[in-house]
N, C-alpha and C. Protein backbone atom coordinates (compact mmCIF):
# COMPACT_ATOMS: atom_id res chain seq x y z
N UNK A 1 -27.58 41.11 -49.96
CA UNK A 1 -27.51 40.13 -51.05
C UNK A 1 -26.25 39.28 -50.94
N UNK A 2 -25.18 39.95 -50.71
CA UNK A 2 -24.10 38.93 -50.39
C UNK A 2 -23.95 38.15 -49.59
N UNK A 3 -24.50 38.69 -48.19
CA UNK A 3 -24.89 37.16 -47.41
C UNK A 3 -25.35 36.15 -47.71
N UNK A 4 -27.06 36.56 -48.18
CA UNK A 4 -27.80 35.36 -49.55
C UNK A 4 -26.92 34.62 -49.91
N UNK A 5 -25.69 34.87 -50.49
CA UNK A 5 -25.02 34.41 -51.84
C UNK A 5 -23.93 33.40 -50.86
N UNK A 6 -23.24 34.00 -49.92
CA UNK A 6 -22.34 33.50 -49.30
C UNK A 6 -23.31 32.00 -48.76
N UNK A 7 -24.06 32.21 -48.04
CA UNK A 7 -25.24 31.15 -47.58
C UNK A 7 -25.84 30.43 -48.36
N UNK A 8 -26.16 30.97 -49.74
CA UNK A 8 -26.54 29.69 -50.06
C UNK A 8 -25.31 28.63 -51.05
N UNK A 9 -24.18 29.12 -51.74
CA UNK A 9 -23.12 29.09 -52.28
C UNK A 9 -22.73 28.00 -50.62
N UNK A 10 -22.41 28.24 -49.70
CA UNK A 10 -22.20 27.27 -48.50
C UNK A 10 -22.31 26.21 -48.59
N UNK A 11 -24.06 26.21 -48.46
CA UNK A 11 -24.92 24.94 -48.33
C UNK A 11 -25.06 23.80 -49.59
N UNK A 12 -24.85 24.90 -50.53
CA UNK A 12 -24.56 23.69 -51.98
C UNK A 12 -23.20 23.40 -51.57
N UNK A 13 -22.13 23.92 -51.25
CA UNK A 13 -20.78 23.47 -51.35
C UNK A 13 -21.11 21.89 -50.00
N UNK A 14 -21.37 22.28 -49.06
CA UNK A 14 -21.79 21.16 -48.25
C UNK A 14 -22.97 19.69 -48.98
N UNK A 15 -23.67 20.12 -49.62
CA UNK A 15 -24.80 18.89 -49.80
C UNK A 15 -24.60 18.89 -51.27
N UNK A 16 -23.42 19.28 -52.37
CA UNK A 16 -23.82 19.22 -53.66
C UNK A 16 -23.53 17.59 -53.78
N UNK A 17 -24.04 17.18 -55.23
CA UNK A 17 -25.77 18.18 -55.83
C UNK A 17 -26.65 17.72 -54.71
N UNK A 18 -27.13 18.81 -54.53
CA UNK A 18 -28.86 18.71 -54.07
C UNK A 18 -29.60 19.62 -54.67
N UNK A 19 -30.92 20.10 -54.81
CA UNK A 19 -32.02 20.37 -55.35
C UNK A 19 -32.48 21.46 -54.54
N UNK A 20 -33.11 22.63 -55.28
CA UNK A 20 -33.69 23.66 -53.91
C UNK A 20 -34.41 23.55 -53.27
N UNK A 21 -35.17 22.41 -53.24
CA UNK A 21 -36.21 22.30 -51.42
C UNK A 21 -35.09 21.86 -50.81
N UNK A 22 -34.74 20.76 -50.94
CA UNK A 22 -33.18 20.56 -49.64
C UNK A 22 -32.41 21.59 -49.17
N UNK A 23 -32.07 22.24 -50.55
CA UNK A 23 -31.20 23.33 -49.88
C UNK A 23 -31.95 24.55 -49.04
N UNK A 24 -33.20 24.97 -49.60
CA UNK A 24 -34.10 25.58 -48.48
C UNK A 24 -34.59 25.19 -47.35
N UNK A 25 -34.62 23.70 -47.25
CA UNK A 25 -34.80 23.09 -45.85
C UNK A 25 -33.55 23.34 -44.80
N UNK A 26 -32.35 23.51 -45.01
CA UNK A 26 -31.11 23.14 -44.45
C UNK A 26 -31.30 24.45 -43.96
N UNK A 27 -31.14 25.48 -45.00
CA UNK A 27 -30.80 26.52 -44.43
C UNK A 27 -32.28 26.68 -43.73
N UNK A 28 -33.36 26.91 -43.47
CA UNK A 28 -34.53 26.75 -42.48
C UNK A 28 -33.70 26.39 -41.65
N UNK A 29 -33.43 25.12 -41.38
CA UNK A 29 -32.93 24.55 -40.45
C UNK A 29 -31.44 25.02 -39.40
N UNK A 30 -30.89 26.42 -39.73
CA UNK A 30 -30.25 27.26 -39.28
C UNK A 30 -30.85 28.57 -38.94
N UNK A 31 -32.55 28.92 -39.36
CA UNK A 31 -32.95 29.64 -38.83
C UNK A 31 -32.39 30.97 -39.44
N UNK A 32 -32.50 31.11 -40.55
CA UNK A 32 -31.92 32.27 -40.95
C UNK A 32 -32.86 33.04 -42.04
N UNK A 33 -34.17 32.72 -41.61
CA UNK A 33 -34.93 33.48 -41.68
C UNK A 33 -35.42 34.67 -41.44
N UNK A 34 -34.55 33.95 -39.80
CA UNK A 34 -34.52 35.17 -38.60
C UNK A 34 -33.41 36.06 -38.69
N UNK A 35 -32.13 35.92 -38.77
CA UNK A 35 -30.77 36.03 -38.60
C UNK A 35 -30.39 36.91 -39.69
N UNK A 36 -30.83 36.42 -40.62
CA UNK A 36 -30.19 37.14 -42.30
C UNK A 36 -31.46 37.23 -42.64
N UNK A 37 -32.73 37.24 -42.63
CA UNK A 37 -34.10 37.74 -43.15
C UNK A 37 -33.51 37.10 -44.81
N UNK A 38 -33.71 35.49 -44.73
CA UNK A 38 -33.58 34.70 -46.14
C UNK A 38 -34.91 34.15 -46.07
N UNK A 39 -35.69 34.43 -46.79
CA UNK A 39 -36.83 33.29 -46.75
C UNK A 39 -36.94 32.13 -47.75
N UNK A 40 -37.40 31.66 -47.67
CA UNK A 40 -37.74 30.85 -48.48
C UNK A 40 -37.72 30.83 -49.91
N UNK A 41 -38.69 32.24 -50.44
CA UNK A 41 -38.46 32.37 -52.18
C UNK A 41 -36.98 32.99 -52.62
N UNK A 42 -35.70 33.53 -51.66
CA UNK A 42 -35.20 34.33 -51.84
C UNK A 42 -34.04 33.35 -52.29
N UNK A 43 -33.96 31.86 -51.74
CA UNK A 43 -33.31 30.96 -51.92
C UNK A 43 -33.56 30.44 -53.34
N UNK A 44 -34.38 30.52 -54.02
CA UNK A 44 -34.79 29.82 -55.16
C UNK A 44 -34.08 30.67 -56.49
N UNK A 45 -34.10 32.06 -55.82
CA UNK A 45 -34.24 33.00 -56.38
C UNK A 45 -32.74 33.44 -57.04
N UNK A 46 -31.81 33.06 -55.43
CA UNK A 46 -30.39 33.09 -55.48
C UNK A 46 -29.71 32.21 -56.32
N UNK A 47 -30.73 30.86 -56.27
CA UNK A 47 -30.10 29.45 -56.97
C UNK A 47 -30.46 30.00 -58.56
N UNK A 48 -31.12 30.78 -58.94
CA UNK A 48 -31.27 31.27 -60.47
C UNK A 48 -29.98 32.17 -60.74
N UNK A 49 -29.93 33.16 -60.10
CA UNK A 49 -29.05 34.11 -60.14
C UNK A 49 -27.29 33.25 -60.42
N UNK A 50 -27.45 32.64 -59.00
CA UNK A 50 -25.54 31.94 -59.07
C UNK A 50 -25.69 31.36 -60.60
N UNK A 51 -26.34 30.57 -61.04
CA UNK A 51 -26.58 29.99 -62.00
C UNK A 51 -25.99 30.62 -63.54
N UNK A 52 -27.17 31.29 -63.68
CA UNK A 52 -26.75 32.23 -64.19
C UNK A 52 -25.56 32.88 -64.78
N UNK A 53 -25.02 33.19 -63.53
CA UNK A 53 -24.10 34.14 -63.45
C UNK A 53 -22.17 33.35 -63.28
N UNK A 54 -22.89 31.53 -63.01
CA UNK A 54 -21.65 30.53 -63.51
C UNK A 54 -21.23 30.52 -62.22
N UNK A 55 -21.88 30.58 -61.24
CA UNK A 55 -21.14 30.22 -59.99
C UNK A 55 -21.97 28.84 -59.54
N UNK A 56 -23.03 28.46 -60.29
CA UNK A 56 -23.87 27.48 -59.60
C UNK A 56 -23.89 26.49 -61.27
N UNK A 57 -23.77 25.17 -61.18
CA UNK A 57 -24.56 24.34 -62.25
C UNK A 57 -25.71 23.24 -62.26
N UNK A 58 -26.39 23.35 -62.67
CA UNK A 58 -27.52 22.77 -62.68
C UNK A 58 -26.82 21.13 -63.19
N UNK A 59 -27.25 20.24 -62.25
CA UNK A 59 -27.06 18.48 -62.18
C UNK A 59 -28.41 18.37 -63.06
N UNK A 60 -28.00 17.73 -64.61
CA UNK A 60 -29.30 17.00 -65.20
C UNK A 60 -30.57 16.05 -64.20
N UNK A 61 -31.75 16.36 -64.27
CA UNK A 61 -32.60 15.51 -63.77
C UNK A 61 -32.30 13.87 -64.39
N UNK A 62 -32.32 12.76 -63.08
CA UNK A 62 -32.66 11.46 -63.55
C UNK A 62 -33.21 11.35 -64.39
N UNK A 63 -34.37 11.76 -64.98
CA UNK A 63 -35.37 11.07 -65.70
C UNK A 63 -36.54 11.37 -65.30
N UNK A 64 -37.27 10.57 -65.85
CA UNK A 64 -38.92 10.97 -64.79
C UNK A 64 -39.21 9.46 -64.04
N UNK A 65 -39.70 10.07 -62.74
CA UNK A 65 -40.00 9.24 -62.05
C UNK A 65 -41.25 8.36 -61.94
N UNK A 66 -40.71 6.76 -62.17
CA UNK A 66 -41.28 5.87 -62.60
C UNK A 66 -43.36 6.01 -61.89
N UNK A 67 -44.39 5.90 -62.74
CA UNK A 67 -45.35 5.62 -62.63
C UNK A 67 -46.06 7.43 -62.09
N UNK A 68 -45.67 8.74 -62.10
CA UNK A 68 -45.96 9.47 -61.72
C UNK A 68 -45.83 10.47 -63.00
N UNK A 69 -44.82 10.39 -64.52
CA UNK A 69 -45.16 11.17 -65.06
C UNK A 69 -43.97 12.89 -65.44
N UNK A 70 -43.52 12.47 -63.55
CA UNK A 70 -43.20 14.27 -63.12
C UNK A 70 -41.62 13.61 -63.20
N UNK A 71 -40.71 14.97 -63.76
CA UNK A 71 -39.36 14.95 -63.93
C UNK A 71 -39.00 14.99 -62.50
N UNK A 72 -37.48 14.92 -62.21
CA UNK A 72 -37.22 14.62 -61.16
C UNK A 72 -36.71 16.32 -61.04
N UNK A 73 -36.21 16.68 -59.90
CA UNK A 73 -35.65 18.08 -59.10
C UNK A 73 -34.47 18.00 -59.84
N UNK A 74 -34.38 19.57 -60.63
CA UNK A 74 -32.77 19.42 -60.91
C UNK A 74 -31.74 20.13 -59.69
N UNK A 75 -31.34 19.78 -59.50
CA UNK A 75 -29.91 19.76 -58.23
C UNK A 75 -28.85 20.86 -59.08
N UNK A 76 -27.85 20.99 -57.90
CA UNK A 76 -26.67 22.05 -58.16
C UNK A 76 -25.79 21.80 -57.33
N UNK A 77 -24.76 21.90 -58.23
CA UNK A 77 -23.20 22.06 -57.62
C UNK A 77 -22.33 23.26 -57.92
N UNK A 78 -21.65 23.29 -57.20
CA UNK A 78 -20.58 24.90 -57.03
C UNK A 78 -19.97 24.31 -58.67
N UNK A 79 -19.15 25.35 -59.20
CA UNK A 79 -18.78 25.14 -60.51
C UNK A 79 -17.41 25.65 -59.70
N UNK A 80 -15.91 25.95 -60.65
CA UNK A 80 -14.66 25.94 -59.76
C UNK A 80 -14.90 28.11 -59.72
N UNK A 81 -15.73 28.80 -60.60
CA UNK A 81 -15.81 30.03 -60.15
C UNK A 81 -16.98 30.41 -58.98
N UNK A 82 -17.85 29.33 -58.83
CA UNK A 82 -18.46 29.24 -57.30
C UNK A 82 -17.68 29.04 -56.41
N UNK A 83 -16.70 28.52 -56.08
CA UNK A 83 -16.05 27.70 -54.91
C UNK A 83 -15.22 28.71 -54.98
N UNK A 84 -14.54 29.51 -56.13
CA UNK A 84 -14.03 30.69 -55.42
C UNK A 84 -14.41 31.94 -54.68
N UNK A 85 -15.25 32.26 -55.38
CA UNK A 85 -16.87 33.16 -55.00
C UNK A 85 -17.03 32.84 -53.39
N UNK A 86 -17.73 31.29 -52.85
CA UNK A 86 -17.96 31.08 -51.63
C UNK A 86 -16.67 31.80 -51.04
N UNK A 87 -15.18 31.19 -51.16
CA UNK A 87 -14.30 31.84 -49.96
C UNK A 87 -14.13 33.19 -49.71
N UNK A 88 -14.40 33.99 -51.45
CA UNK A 88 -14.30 35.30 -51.55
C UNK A 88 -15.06 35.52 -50.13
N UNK A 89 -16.17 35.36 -50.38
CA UNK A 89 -16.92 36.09 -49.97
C UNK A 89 -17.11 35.70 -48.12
N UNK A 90 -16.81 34.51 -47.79
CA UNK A 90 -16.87 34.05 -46.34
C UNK A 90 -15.45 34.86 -46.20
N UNK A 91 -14.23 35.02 -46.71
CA UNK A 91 -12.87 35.64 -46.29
C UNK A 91 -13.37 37.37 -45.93
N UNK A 92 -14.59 37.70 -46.86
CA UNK A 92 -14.70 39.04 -46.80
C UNK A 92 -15.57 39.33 -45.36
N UNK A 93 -16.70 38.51 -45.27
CA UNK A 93 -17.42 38.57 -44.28
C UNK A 93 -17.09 38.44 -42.61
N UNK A 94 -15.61 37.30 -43.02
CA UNK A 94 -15.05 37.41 -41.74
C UNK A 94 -13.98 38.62 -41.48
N UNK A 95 -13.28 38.98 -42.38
CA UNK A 95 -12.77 39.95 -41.53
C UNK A 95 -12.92 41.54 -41.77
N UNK A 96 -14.34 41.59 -42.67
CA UNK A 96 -14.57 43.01 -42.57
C UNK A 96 -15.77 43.17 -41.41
N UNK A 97 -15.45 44.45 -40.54
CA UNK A 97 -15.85 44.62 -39.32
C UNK A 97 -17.36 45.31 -40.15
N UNK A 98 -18.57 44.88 -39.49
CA UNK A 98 -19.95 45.93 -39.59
C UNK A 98 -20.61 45.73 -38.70
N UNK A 99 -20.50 46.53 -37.96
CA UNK A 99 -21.23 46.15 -36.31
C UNK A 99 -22.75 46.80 -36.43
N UNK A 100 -23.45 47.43 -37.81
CA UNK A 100 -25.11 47.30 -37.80
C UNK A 100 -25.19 46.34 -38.24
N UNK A 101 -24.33 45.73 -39.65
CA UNK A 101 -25.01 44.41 -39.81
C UNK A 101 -24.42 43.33 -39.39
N UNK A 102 -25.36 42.43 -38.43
CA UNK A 102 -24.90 41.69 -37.68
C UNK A 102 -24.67 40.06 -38.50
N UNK A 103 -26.13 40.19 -39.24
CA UNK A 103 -26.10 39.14 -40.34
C UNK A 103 -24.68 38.33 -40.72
N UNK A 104 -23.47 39.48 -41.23
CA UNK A 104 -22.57 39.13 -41.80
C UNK A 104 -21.63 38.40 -41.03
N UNK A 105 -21.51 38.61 -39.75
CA UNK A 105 -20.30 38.12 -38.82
C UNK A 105 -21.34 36.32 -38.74
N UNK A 106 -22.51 36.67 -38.66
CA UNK A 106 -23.16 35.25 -38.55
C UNK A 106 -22.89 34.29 -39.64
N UNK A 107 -23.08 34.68 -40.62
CA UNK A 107 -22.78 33.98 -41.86
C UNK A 107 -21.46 33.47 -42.63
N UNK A 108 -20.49 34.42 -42.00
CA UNK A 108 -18.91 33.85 -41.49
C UNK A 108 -18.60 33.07 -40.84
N UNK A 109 -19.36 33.04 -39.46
CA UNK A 109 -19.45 31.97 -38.56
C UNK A 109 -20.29 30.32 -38.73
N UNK A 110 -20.92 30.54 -39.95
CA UNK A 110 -21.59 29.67 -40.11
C UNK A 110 -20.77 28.95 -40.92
N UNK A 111 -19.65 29.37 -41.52
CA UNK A 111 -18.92 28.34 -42.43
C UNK A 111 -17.32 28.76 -42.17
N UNK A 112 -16.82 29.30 -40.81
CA UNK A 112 -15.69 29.25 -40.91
C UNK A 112 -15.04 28.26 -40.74
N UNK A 113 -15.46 26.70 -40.56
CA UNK A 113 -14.63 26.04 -40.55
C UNK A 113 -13.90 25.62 -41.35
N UNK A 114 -14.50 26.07 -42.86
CA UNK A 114 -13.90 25.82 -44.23
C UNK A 114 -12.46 26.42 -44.63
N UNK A 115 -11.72 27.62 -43.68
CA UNK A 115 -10.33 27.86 -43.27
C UNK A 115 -9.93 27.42 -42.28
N UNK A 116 -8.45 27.45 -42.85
CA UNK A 116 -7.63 26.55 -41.62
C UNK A 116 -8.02 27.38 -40.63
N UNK A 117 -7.39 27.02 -39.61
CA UNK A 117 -7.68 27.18 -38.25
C UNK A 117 -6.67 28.82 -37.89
N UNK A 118 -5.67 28.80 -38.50
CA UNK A 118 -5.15 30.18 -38.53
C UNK A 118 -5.47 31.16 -39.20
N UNK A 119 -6.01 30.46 -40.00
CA UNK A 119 -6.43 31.68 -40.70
C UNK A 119 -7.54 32.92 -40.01
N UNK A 120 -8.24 31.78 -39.29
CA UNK A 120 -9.76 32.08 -38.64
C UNK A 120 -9.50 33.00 -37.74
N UNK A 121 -7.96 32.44 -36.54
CA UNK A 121 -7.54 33.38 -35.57
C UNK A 121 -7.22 34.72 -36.16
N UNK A 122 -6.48 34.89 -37.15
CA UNK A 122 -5.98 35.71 -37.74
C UNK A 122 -7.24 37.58 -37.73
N UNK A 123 -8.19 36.70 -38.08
CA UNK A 123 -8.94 37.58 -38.80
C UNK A 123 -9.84 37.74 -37.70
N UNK A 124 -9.71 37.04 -36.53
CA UNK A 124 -10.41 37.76 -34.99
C UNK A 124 -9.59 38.66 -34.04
N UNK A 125 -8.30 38.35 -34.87
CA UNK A 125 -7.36 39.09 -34.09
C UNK A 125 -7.56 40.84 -34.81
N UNK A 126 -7.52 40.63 -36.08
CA UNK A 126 -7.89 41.58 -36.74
C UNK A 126 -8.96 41.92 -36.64
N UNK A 127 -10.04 41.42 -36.38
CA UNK A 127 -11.29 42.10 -35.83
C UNK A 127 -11.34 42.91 -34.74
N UNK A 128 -10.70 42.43 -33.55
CA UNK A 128 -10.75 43.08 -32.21
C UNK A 128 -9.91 44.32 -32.24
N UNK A 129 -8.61 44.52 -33.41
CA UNK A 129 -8.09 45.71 -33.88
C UNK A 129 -8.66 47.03 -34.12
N UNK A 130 -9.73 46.17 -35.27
CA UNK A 130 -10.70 47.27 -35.98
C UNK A 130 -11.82 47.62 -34.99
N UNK A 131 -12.28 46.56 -34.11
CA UNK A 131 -13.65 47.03 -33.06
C UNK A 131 -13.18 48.06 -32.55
N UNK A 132 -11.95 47.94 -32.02
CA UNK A 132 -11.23 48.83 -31.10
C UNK A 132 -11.31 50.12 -31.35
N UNK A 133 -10.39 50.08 -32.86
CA UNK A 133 -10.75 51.71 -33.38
C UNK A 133 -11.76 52.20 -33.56
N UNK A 134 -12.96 51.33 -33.96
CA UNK A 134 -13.92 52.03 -34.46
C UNK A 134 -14.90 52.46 -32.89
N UNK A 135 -14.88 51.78 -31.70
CA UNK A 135 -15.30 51.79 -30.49
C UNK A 135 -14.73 53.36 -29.98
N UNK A 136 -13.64 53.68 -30.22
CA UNK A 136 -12.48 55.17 -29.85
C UNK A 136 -13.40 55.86 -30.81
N UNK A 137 -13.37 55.56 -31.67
CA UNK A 137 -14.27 56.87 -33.09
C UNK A 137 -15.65 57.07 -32.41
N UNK A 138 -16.64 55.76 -32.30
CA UNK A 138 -17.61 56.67 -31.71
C UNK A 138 -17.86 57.12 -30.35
N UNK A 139 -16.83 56.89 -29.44
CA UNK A 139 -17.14 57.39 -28.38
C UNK A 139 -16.54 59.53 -28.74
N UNK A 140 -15.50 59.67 -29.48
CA UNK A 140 -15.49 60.56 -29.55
C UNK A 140 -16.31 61.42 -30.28
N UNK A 141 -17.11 60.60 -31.24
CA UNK A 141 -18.41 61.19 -31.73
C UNK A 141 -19.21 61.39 -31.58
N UNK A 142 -19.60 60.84 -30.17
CA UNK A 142 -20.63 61.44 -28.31
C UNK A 142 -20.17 62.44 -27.87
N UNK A 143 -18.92 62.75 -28.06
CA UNK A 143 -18.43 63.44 -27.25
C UNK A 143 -18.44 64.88 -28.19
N UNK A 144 -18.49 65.10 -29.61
CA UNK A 144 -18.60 65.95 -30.55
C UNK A 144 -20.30 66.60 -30.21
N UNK A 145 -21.26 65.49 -30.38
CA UNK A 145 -22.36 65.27 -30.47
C UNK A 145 -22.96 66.42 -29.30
N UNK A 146 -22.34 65.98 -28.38
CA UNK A 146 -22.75 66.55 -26.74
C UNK A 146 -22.13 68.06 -27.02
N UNK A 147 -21.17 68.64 -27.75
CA UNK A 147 -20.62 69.53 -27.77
C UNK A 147 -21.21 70.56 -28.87
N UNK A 148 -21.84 70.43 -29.88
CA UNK A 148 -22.55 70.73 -30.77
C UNK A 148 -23.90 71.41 -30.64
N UNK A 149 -24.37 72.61 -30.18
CA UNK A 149 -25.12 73.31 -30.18
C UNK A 149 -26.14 72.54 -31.11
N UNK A 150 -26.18 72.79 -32.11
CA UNK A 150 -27.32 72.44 -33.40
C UNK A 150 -27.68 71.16 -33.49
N UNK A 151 -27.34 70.33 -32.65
CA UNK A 151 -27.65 68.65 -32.25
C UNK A 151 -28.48 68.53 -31.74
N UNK A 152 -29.43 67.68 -31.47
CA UNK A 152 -30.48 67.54 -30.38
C UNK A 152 -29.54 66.66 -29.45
N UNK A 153 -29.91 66.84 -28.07
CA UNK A 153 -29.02 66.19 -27.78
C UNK A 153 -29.32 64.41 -27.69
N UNK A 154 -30.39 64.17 -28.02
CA UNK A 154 -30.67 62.61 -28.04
C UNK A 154 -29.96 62.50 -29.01
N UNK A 155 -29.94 62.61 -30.04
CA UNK A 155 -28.93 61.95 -30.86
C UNK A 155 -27.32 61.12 -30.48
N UNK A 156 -26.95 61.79 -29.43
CA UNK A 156 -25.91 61.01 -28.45
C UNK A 156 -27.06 59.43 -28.28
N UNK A 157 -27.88 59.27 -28.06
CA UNK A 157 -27.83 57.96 -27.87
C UNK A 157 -27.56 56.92 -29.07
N UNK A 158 -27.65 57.80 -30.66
CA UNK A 158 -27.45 56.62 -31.63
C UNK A 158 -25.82 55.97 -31.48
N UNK A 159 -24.55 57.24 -30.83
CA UNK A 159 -23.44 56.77 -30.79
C UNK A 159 -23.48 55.94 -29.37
N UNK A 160 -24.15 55.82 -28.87
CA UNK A 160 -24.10 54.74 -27.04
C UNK A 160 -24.51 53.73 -27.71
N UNK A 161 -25.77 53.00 -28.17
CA UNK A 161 -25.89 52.28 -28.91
C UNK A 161 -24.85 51.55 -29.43
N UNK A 162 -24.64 52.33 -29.88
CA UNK A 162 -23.19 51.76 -31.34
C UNK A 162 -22.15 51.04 -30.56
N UNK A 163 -21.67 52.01 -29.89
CA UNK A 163 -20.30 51.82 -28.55
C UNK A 163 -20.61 50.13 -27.64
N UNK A 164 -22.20 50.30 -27.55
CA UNK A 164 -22.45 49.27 -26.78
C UNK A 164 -22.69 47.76 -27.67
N UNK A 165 -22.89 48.27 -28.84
CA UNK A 165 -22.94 46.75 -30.05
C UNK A 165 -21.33 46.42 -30.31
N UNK A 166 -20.66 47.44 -30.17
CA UNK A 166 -19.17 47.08 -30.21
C UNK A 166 -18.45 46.56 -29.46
N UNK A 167 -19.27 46.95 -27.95
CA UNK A 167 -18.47 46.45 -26.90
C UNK A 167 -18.88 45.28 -26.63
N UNK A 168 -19.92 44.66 -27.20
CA UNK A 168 -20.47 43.32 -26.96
C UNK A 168 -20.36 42.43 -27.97
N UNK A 169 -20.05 42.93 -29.18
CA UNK A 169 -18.89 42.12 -30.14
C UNK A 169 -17.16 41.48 -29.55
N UNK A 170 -16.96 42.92 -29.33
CA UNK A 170 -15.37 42.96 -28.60
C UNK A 170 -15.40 41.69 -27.56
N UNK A 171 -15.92 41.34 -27.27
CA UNK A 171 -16.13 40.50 -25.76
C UNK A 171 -16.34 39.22 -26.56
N UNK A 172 -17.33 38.87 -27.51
CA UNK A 172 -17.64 38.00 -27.95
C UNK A 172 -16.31 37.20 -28.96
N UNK A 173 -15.60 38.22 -29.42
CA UNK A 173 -14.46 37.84 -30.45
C UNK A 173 -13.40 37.52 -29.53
N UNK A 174 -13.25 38.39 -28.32
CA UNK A 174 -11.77 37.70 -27.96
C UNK A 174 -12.29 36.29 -26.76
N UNK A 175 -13.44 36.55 -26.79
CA UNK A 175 -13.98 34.79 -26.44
C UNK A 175 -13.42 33.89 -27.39
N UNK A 176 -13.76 33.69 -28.74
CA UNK A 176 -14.01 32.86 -29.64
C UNK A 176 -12.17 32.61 -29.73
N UNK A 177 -11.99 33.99 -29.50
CA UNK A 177 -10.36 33.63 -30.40
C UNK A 177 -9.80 32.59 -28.81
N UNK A 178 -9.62 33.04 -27.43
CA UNK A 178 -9.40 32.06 -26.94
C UNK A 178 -9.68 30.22 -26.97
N UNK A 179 -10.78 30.71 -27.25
CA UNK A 179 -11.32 29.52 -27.63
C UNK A 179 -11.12 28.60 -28.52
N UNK A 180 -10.75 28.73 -29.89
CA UNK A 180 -10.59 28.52 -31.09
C UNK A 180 -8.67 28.10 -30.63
N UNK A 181 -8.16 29.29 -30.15
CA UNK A 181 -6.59 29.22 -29.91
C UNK A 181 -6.47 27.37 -29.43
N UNK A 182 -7.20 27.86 -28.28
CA UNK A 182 -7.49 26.15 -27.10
C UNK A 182 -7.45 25.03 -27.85
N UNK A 183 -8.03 24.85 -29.20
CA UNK A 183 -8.27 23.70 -29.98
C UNK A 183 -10.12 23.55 -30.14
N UNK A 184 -10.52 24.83 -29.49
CA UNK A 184 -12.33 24.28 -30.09
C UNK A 184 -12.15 24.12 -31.04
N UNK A 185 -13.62 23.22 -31.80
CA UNK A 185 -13.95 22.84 -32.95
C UNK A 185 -12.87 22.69 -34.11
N UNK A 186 -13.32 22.29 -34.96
CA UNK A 186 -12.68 21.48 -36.64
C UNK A 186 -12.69 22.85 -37.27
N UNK A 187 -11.16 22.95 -38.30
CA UNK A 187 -11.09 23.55 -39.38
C UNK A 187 -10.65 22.57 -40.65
N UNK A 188 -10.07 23.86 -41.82
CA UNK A 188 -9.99 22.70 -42.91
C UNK A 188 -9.13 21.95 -42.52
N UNK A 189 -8.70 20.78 -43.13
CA UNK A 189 -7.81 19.72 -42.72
C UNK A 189 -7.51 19.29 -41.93
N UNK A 190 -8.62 19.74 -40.64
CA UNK A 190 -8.66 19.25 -39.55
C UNK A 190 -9.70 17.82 -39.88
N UNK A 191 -10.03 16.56 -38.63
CA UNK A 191 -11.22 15.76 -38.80
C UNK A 191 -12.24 16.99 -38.43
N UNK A 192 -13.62 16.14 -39.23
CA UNK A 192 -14.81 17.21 -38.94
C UNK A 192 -15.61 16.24 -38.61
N UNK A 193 -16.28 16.24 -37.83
CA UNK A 193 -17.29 15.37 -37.43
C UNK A 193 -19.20 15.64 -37.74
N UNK A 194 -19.34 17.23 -37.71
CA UNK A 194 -20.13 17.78 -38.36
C UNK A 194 -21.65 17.54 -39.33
N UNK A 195 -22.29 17.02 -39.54
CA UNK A 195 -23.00 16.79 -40.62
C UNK A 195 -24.16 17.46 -40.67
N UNK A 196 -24.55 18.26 -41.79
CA UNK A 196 -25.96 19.19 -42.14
C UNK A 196 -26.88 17.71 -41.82
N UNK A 197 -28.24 18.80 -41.28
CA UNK A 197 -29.42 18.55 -40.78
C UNK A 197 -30.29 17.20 -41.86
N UNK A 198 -29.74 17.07 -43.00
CA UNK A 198 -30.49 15.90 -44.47
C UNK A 198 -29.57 15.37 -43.89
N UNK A 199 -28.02 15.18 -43.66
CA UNK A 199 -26.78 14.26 -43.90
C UNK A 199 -27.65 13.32 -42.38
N UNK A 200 -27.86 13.82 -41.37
CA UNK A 200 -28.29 13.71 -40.11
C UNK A 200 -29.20 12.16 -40.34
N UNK A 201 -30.10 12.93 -40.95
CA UNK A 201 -31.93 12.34 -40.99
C UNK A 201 -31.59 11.02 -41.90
N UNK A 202 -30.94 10.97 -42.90
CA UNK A 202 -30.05 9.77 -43.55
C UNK A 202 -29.59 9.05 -43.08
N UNK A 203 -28.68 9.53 -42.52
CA UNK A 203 -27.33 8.43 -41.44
C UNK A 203 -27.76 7.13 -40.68
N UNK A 204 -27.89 5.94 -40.69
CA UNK A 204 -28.38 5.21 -40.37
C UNK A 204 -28.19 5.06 -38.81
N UNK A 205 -29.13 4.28 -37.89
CA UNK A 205 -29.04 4.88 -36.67
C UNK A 205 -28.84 3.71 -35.49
C-alpha cells in the first residue's frame, strides 16, 4: 500500500491538478501494473483514500460541459501534508533496504530526482552498507541451514536465492551511484528536461 501511495502522491505532484483517468494513464504508462501490481481500480481507489485522509484535494469541476449535460472530471492536487507524505515516503523507500520487495527500490527510483543529487548518493551509499550486511547474514544462514539436522536440506536454497537477489542489487547500486557521482541525470535544483507521457502528447511539435 505504501508504494500505491508513494506512486500515486508522485504523479499528482508532477501533473497537478489532473483528474484520475490521466493520472491512471501516466502511471499505465510506466507499466506498473507489472512492477508494483497497481491496476487500474487501485488508483482510483488511492485517490479516495489520500483524499480523505488530507494528503490529496479535490480541484472544483469547471462546470458542465457545454451541449453534453455531464460535469467535468474533478482533478487533484497534493495539499502541503501530501507533499510531505510524498518525500516521507520516497526518503523511506530509498533508503530502506528490502530485497523481496523489489517494487519499493522501483518506486524510489521512479521519483528520485525530486532530491538533490546528494542526497540520492547518500542513501546508495547506505544501501550498499546494508546489502552488504544483510548478504554476510544470509550466507551464514546457509551455512546454519546445512548444519541443522531437522532442516530439509533444500531449504538452503531459499537463503541462495536471497544471497543471489542481493548480489544483483549490490552490483546494480554501486552502478547507479557511479553513475549518478559522474553527473547522470537531473536532481532537485538541477535543469530537468523530463516531461510525463500527457506533458509529451501536448507539447507542440
Amino acid at each position: 500500500m505504501s508504494t500505491t501511495r508513494l506512486m500515486v502522491l508522485g504523479v499528482v505532484r508532477i501533473l497537478q491538478p489532473a483528474h484520475g483517468y490521466l493520472l491512471r494513464q501516466e502511471l499505465l504508462s510506466w507499466d506498473v501494473q507489472n512492477w508494483a501490481n497497481i491496476q487500474p481500480g487501485s488508483v482510483y481507489s488511492a485517490l479516495k483514500t489520500l483524499t480523505s485522509g488530507g494528503y490529496l484535494a479535490e480541484v472544483e469541476p469547471a462546470g458542465v460541459v457545454s451541449g453534453g449535460g455531464k460535469a467535468a472530471r474533478t482533478a487533484y492536487r497534493l495539499t502541503p501534508q501530501g507533499a510531505a507524505e510524498f518525500e516521507r515516503l520516497l526518503r523511506e523507500h530509498l533508503w530502506d533496504v528490502d530485497v523481496i520487495d523489489g517494487s519499493r527500490l522501483m518506486a524510489a527510483m521512479s521519483f528520485m530526482w525530486a532530491l538533490p543529487r546528494a542526497e540520492v548518493l547518500d542513501a546508495l551509499a547506505n544501501r550498499v552498507t546494508q546489502l552488504e550486511g544483510q548478504l554476510g547474514g544470509t550466507r551464514a544462514g546457509a551455512g546454519q541451514a546445512l548444519k541443522n539436522p531437522e532442516m530439509p536440506e533444500h531449504v538452503q536454497e531459499l537463503f541462495l536465492v536471497t544471497a543471489a537477489r542481493i548480489r544483483g542489487e549490490l552490483t546494480w547500486t554501486k552502478g547507479a551511484l557511479t553513475r549518478i557521482r559522474e553527473g547522470a541525470y537531473a536532481f532537485a535544483g538541477e535543469d530537468q528536461s523530463w516531461l510525463p507521457a500527457s506533458a509529451r502528447a501536448a507539447a507542440p511539435t
